[in-house]
Protein backbone atom coordinates (compact mmCIF):
# COMPACT_ATOMS: atom_id res chain seq x y z
CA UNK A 1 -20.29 25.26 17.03
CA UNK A 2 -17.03 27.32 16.64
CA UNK A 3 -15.18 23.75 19.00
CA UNK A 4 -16.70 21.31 16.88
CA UNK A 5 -15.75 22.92 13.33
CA UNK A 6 -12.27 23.31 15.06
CA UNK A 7 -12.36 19.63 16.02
CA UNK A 8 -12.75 19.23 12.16
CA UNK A 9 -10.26 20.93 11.53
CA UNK A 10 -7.62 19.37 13.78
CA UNK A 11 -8.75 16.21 12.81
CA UNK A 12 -8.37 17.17 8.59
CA UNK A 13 -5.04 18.22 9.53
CA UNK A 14 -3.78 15.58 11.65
CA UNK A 15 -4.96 12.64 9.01
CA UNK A 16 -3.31 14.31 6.25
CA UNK A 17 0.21 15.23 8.46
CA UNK A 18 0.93 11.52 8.73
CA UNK A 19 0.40 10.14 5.17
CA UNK A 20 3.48 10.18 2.30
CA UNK A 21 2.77 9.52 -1.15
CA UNK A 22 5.64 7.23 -2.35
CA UNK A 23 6.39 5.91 -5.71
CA UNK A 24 7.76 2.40 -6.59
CA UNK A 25 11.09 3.32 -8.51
CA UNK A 26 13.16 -0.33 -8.57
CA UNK A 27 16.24 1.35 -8.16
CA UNK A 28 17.78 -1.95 -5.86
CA UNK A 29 15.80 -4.72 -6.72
CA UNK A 30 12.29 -5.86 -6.93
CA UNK A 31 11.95 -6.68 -3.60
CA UNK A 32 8.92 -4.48 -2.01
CA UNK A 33 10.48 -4.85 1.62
CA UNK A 34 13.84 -2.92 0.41
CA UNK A 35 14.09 0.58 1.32
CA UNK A 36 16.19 1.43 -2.33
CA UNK A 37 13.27 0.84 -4.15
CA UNK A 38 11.27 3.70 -2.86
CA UNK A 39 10.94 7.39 -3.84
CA UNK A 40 11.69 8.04 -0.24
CA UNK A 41 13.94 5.39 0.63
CA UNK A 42 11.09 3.97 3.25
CA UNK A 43 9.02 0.99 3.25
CA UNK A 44 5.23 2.29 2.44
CA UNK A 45 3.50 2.17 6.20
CA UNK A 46 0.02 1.54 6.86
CA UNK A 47 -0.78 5.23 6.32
CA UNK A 48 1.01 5.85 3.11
CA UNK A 49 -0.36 5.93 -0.28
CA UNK A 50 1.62 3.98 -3.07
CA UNK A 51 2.43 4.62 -6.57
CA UNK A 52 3.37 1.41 -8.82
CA UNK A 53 4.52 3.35 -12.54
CA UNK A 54 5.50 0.76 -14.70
CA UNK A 55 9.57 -0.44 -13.81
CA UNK A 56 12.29 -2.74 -15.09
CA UNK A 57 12.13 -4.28 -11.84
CA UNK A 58 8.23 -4.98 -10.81
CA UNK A 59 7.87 -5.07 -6.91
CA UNK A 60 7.83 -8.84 -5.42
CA UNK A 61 5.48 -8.79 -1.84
CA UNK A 62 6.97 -11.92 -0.26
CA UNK A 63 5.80 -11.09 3.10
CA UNK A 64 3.06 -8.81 4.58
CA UNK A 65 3.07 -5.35 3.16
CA UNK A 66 0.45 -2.43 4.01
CA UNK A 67 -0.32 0.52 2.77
CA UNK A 68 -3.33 2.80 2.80
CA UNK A 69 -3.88 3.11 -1.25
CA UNK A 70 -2.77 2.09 -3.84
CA UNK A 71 -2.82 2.53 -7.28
CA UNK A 72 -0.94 0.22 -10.21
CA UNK A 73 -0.26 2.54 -13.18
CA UNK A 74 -0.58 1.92 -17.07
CA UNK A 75 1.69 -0.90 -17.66
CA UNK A 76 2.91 -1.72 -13.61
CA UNK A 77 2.79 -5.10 -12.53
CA UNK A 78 2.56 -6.12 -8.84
CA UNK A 79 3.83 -9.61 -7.89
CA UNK A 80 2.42 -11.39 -4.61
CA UNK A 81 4.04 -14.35 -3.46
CA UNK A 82 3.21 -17.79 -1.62
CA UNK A 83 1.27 -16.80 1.29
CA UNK A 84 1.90 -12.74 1.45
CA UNK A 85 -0.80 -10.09 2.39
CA UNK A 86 -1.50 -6.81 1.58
CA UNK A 87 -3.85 -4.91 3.45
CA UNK A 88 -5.51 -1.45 3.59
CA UNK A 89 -7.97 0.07 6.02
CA UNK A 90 -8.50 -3.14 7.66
CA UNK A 91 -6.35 -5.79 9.50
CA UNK A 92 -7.35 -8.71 6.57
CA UNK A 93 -8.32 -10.85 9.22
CA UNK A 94 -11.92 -13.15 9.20
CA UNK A 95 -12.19 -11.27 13.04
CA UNK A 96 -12.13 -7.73 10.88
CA UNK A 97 -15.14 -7.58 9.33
CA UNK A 98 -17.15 -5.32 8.60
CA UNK A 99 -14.12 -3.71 7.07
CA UNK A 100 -15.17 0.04 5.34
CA UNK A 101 -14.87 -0.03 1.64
CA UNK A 102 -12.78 0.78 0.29
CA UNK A 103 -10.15 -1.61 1.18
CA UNK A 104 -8.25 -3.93 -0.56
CA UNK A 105 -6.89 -7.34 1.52
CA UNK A 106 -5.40 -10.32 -0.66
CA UNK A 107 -4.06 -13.29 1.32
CA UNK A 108 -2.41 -15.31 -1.41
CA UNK A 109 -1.57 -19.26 -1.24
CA UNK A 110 -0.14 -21.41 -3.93
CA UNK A 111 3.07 -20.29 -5.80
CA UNK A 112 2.31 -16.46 -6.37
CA UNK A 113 -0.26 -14.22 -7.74
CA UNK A 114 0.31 -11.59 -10.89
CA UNK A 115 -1.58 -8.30 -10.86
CA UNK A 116 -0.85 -5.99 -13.59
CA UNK A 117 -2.60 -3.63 -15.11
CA UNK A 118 -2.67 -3.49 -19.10
């Protein structure tokens, strides 16, 4: 009992070591691959959770980005481009199914798609 609540443990700890909360702040440009436009000067990583406050210069996906949550503020707006994907939790593949909910996986074709929340 005492190795498998320790197991827990480990486990609690190590999934919450590698994940960074980082915040959209526009600073450079409104390109979502440029490191200036993050609160930690990174590009969010599959195991980060991302912030999108509302900015003078929205974030533009134009080619895959990941992340593990996200979460589009009062007023944000998220722009995904001609063919970009964002995933979450699963690969956004037809081969990944059953993907655990929640996730979030957009493949986009055409000229762009506008999320924003209002």
């Amino acid at each position: 009992m005492k190795r498998l609540l320790l197991y827990g443990l480990l486990y609690l700890y190590a999934s919450n070591v590698f994940t960074q909360v980082i915040e959209w702040t526009g600073k450079g440009n409104s390109d979502w691959h440029n490191p200036c436009n993050w609160s930690t000067n990174t590009v969010p990583a599959c195991t980060d959770s991302v912030i999108l406050p509302p900015a003078f210069n929205p974030p533009v996906v134009t080619a895959t980005a990941c992340f593990d949550y996200l979460e589009v503020k009062n007023g944000a707006k998220l722009q995904v481009q001609d063919f970009s994907l964002l995933q979450a939790g699963c690969p956004c593949t037809p081969t990944a199914n059953p993907c655990e909910v929640p996730t979030f996986c957009q493949t986009v074709g055409g000229t762009s798609f506008d999320y924003a929340y209002a």
